[in-house]
C-alpha atoms as a PDB file:
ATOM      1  CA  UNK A   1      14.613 -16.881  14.798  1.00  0.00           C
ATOM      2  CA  UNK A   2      11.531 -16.316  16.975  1.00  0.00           C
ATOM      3  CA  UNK A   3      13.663 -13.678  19.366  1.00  0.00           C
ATOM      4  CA  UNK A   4      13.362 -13.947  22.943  1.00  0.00           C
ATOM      5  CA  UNK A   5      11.926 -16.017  25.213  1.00  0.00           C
ATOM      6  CA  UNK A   6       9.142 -14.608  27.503  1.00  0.00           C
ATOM      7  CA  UNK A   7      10.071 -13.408  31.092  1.00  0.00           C
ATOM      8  CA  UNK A   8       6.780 -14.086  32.150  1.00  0.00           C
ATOM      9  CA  UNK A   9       3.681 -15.825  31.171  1.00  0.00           C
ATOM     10  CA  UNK A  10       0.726 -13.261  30.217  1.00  0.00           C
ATOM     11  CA  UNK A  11      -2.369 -13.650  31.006  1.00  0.00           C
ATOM     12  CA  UNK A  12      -5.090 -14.502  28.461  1.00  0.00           C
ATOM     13  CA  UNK A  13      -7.286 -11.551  28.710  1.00  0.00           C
ATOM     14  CA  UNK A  14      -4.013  -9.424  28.543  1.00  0.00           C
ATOM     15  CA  UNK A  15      -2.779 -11.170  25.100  1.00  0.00           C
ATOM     16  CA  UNK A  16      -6.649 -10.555  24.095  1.00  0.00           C
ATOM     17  CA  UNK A  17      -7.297  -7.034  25.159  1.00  0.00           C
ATOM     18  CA  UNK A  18      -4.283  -6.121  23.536  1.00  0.00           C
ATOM     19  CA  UNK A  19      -5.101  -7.571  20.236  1.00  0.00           C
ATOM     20  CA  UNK A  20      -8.449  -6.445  20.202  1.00  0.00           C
ATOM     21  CA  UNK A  21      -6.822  -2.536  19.499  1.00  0.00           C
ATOM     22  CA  UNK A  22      -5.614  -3.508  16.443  1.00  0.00           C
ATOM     23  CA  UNK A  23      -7.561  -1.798  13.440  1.00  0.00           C
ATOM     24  CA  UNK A  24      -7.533  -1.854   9.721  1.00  0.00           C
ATOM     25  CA  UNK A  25      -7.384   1.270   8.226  1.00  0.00           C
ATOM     26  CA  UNK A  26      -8.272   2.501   4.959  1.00  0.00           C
ATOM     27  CA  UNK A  27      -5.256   3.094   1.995  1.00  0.00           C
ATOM     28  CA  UNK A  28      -4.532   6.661   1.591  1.00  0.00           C
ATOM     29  CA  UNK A  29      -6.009   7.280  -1.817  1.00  0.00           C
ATOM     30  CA  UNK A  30      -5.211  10.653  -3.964  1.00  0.00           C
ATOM     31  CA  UNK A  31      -7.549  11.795  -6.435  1.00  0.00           C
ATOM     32  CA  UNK A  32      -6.282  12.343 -10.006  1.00  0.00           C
ATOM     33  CA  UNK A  33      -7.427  13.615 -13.613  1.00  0.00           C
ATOM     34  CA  UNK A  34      -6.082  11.368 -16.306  1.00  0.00           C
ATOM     35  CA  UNK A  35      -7.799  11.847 -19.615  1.00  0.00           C
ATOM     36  CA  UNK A  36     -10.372  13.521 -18.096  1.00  0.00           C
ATOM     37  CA  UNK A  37     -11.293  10.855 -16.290  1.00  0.00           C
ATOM     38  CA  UNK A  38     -10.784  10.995 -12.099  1.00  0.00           C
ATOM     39  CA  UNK A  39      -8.420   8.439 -10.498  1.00  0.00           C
ATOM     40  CA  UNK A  40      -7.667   7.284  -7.000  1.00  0.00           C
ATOM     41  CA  UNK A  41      -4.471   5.820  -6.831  1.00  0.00           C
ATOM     42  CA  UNK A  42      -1.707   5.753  -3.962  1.00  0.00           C
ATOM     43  CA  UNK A  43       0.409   8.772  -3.286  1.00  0.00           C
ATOM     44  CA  UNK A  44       4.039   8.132  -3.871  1.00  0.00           C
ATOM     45  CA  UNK A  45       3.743   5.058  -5.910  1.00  0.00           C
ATOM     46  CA  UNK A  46       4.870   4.883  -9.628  1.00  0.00           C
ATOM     47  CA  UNK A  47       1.885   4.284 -12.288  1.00  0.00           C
ATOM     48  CA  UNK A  48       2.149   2.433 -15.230  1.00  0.00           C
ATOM     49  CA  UNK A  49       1.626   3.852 -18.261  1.00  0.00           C
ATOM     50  CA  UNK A  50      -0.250   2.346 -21.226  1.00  0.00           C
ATOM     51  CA  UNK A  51      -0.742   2.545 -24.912  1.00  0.00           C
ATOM     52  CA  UNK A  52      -4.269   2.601 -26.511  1.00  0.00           C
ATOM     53  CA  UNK A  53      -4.592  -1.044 -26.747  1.00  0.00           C
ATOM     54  CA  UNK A  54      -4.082  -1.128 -22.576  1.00  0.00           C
ATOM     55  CA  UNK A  55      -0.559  -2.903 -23.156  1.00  0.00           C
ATOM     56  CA  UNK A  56       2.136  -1.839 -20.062  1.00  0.00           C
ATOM     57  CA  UNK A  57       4.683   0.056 -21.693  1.00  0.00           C
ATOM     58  CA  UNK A  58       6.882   1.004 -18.841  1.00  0.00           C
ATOM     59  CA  UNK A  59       6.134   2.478 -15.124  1.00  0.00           C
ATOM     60  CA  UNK A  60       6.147   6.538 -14.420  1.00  0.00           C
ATOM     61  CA  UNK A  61       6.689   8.500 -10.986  1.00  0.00           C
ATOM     62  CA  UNK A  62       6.351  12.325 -10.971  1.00  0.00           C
ATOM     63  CA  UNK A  63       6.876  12.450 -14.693  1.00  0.00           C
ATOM     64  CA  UNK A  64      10.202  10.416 -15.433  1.00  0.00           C
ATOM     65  CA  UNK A  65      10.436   7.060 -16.559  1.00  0.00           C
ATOM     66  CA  UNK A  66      11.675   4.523 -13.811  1.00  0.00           C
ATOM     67  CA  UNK A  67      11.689   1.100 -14.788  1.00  0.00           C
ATOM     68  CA  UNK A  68      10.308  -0.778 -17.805  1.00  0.00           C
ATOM     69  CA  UNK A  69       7.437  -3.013 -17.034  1.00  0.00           C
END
């Protein structure tokens, strides 16, 4: 469903002024030490943790185990 009809037709420089305030911004990034290297990664997402060989063993947030991956 598309929701409601318009009441009223809008102009075009309306529809266009008002899209033209839209604006990208940036990801919050959050800088981390992981064996001793630095590493921006998003706050409050879970990590996934590897073994030497780089093979996903299973995904991490705020030190627990959450899911497997």
């Amino acid at each position: 469903m598309a929701g409601n009809p318009p009441k009223r037709r809008v102009s075009r420089s309306n529809t266009r002024s008002r899209r033209s305030q839209w604006k990208a911004k940036a990801p919050a990034l959050v800088k981390t030490i992981e064996n001793g290297k630095v590493v921006y990664s998003r706050p409050h997402q879970a990590k996934v943790v590897t073994d030497s060989q780089g093979t996903e063993l299973y995904l991490e947030y705020k030190g627990r185990k959450v899911a497997d991956a």
